[in-house]
Protein backbone atom coordinates (compact mmCIF):
# COMPACT_ATOMS: atom_id res chain seq x y z
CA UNK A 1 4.81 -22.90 27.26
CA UNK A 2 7.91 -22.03 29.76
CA UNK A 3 11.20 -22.16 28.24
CA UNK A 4 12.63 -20.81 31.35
CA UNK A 5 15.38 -23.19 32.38
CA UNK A 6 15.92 -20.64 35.80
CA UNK A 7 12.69 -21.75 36.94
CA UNK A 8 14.31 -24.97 37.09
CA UNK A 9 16.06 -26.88 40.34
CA UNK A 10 19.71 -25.58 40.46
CA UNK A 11 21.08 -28.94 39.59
CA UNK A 12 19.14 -29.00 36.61
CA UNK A 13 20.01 -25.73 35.53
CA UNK A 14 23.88 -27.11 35.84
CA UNK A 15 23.07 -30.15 33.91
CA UNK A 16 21.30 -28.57 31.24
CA UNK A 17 23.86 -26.06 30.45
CA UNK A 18 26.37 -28.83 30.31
CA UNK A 19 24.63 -30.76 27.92
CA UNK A 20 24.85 -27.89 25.72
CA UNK A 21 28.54 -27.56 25.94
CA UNK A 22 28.98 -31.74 25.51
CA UNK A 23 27.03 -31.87 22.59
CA UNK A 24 28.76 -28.81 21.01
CA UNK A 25 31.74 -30.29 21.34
CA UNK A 26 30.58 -33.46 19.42
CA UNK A 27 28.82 -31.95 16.89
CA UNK A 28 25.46 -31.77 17.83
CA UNK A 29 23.48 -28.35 18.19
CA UNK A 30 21.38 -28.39 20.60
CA UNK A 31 18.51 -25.92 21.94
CA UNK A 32 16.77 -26.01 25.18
CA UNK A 33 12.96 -26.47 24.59
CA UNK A 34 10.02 -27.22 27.36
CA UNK A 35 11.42 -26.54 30.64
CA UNK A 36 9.17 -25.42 33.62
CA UNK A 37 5.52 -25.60 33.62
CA UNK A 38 2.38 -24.07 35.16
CA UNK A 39 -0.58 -26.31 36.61
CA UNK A 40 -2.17 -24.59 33.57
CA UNK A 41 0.48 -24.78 30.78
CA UNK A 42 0.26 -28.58 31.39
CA UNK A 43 -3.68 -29.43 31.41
CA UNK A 44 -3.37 -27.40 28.24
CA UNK A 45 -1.19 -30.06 26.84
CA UNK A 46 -3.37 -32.75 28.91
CA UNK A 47 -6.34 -31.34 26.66
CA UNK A 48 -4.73 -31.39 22.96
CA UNK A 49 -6.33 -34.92 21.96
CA UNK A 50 -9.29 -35.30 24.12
CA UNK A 51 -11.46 -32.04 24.75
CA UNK A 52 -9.03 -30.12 22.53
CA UNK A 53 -8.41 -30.88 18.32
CA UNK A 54 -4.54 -33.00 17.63
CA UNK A 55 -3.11 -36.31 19.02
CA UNK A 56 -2.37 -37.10 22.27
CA UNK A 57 0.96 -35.31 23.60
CA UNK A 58 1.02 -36.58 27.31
CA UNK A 59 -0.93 -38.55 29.53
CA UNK A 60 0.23 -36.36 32.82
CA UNK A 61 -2.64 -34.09 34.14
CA UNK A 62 -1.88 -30.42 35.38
CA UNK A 63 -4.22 -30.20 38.43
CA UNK A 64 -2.98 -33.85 39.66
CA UNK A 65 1.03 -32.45 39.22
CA UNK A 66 1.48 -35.66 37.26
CA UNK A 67 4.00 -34.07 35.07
CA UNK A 68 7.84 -33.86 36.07
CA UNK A 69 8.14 -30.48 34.03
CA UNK A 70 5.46 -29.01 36.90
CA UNK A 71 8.12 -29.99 39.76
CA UNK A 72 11.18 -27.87 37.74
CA UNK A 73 13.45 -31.11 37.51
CA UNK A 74 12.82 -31.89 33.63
CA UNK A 75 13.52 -30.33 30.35
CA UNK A 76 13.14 -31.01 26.83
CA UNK A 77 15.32 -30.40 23.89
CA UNK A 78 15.21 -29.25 20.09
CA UNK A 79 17.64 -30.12 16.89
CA UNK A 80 18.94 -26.48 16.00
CA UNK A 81 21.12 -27.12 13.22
CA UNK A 82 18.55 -26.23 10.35
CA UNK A 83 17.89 -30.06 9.54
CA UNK A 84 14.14 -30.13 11.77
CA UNK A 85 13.74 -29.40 15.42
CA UNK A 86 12.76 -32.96 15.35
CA UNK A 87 14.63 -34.71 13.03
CA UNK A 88 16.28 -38.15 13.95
CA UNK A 89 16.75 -39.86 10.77
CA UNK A 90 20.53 -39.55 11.64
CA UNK A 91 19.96 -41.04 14.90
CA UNK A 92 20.30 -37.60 16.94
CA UNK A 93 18.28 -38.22 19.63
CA UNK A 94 19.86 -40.81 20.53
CA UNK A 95 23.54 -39.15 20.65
CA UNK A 96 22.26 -36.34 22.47
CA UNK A 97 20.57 -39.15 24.58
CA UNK A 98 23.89 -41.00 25.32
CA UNK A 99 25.63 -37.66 26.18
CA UNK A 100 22.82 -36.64 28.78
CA UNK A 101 22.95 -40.23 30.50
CA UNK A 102 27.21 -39.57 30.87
CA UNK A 103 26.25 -36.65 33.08
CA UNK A 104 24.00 -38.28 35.02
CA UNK A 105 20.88 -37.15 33.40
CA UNK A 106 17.43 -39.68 33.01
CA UNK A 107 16.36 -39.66 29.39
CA UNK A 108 13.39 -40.46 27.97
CA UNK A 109 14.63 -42.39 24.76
CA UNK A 110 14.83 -44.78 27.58
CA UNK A 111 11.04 -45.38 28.08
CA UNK A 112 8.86 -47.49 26.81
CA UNK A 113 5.25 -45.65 26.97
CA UNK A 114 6.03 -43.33 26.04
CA UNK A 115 8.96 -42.98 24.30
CA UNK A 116 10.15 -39.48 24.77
CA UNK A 117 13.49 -39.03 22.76
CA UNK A 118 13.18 -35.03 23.54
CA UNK A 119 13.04 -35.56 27.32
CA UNK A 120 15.82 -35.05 29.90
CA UNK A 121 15.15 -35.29 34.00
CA UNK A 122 17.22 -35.63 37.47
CA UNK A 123 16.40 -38.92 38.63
CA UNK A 124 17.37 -38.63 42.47
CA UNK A 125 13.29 -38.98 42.78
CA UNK A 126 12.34 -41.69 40.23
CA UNK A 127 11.19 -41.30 36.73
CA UNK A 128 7.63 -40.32 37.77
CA UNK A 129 6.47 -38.13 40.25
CA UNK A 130 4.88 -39.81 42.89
CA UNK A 131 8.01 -39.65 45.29
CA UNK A 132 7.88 -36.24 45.16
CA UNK A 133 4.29 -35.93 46.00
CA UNK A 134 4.36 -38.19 48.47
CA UNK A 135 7.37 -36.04 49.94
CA UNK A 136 6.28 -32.34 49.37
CA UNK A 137 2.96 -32.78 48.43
CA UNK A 138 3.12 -29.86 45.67
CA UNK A 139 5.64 -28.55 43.85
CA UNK A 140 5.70 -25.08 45.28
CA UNK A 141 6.12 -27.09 48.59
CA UNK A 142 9.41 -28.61 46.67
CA UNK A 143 11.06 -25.56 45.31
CA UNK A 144 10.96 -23.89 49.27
CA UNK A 145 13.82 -26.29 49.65
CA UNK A 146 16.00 -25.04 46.68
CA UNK A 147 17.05 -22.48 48.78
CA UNK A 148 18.81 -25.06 50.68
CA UNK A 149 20.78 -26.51 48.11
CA UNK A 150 24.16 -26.26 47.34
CA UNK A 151 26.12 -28.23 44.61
CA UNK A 152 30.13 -29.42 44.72
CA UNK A 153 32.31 -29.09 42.61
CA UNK A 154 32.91 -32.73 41.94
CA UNK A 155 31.49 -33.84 38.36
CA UNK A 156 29.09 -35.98 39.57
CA UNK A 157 28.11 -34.94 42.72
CA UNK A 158 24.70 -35.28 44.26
CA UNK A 159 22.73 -32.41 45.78
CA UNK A 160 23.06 -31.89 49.18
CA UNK A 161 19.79 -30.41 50.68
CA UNK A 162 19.09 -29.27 54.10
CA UNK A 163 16.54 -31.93 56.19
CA UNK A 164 14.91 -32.35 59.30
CA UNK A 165 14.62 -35.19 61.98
CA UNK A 166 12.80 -35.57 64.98
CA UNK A 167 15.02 -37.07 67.57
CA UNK A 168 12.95 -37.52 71.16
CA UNK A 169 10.55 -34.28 70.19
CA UNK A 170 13.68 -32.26 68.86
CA UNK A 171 13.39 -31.34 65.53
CA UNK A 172 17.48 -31.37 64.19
CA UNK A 173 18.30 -30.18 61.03
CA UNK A 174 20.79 -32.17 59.19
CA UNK A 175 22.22 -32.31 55.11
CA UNK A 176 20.38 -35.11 53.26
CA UNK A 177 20.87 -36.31 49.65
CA UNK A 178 17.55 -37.76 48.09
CA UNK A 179 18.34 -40.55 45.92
CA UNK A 180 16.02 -43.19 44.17
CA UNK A 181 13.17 -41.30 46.01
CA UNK A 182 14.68 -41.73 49.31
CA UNK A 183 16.64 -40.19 51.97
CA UNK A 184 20.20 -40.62 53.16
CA UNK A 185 21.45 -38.58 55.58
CA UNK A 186 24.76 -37.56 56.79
CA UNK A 187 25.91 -39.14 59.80
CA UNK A 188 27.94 -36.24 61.14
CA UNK A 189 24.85 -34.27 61.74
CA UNK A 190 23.50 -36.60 64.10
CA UNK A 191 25.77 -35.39 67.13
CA UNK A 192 23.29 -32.64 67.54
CA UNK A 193 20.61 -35.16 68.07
CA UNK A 194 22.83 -36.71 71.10
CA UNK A 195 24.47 -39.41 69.24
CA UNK A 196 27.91 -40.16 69.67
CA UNK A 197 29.61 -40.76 65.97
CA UNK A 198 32.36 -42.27 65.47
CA UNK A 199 35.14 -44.24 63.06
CA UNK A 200 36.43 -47.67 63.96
CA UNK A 201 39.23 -48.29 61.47
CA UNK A 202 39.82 -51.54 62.31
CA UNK A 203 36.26 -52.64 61.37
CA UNK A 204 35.86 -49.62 58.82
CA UNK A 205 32.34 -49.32 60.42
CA UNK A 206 30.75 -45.73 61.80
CA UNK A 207 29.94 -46.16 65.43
CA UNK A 208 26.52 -44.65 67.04
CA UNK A 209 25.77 -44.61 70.52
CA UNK A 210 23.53 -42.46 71.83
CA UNK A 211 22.48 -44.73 75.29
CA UNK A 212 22.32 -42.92 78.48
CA UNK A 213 23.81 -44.03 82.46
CA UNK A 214 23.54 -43.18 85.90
CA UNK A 215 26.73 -41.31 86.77
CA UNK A 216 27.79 -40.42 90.34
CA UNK A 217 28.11 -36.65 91.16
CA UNK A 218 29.00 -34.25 94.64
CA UNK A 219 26.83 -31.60 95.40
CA UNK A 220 28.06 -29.92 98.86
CA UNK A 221 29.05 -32.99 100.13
CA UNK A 222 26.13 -35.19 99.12
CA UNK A 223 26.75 -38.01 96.69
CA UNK A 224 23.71 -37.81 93.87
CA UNK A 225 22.70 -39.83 90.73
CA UNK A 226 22.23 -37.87 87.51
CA UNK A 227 21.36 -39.39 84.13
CA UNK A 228 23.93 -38.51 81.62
CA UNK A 229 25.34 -39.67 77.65
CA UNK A 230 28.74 -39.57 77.09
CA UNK A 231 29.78 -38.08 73.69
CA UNK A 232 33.48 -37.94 72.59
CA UNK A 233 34.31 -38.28 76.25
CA UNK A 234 32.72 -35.47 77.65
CA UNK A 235 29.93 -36.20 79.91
CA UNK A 236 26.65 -34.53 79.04
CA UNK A 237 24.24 -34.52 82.44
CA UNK A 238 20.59 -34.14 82.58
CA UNK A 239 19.92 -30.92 83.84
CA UNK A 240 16.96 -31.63 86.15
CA UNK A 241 19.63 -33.73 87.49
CA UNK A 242 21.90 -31.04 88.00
CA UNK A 243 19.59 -28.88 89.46
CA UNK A 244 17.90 -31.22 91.65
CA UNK A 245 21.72 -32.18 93.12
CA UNK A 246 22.03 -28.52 93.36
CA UNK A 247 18.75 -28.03 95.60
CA UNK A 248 16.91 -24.36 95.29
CA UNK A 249 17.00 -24.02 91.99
CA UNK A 250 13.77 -23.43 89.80
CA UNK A 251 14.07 -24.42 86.00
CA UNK A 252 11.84 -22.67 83.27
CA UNK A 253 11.78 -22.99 79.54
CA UNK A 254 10.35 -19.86 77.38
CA UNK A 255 10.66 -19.43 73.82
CA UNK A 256 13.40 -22.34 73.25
CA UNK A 257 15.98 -20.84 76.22
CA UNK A 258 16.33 -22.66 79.85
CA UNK A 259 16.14 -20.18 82.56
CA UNK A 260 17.29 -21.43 86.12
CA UNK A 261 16.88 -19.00 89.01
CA UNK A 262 17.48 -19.40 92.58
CA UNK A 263 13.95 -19.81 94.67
């Protein structure tokens, strides 16, 4: 089974080695254990117990990605101080457990079916995967985005991924954290959609306005109507507007860019 923890999300990896650290500082030796694995690696374990000989080790089937270890965002841990990979008569687990929650970790001491003292997890998604799959589908879908990630230095920062939003047929891309298996997005990034953005201190409110008006504009002499949105006090006018005002002027659009040319 993979013991690869750089197979991992990136904030995982962080986490993980930071674990370490905390619990060798109090005391506690740990070792990283189950980390990433294949659709294959987990109906192995899905078998052990029910086509295969032993007892039960997980209810999550491989081919239906019902394992969090499949989507790189969980690991599990060993006791490597010589007293039993698995030994908790001293209550280890549940130190290590204590320490992993303090960074922000989900562990499964926590759980009640089934209890999983070994188990740590990021829980920006929710402690089982169906917000993932419902948002990526698979996980090879889900690690395309790593790329996009990039952690701060604060101690317990979220990740920041890059999104996408469709804004009027406009795909925008814009930083999103994902959080309780949902998305928040930064508001910032919504000026390239067309939305003003704003701070009103006096209300301590963000202020979006993205509404469009007629405006009044001369175009050799003739007074003309064009549709525009006013962002940060610059107008910003349709430009079929613009060139209709202008007269003569033929607008084309070819691989993304606006070509105007004189007819």
């Amino acid at each position: 089974m993979g013991r690869d923890i750089t197979k991992c999300h990136p904030r995982l990896q962080i986490l993980a080695a930071k674990l370490i650290e905390d619990c060798r500082k109090n005391g506690l030796i740990v070792k990283l254990g189950e980390c990433y694995r294949t659709v294959d690696e987990q109906n192995r374990l899905y078998a052990i117990g029910r086509t295969e000989p032993g007892s039960i080790v997980t209810y999550a089937k491989g081919t239906d990605y019902s394992s969090m270890h499949q989507w790189g965002v969980a690991f599990d841990i060993i006791r490597n101080d010589g007293k039993g990979p698995y030994n908790n008569s001293d209550g280890w687990f549940g130190k290590v457990g204590k320490i992993g929650k303090a960074l922000g970790l989900e562990w499964g001491g926590d759980w009640t079916k089934p209890v999983d003292l070994p188990h740590f997890q990021l829980k920006y998604w929710g402690s089982t995967p169906a917000n993932l799959k419902k948002l990526y589908g698979t996980p090879d879908n889900f690690k395309k985005t790593w790329k996009d990630v990039y952690i701060t230095e604060k101690e317990e920062a979220e990740v920041v991924e890059t999104g996408y939003i469709n804004v009027n047929g406009k795909t925008i891309k814009i930083d999103k954290i994902v959080k309780d298996g949902r998305n928040f997005i930064n508001l910032r990034g919504l000026e390239n959609a067309g939305f003003s953005v704003e701070y009103n201190a006096a209300s301590k409110l963000p202020i979006l306005d993205n509404k469009t008006e007629d405006i009044s504009i001369s175009a050799d002499g003739d007074i003309k109507k064009a549709r525009a949105v006013n962002i940060r006090g610059y107008n910003y006018v349709k430009l079929r507007d613009i060139t209709d005002a202008i007269g003569n002027i033929k607008v084309e659009y070819a691989d993304g860019v606006v070509i105007l040319n004189r007819e």
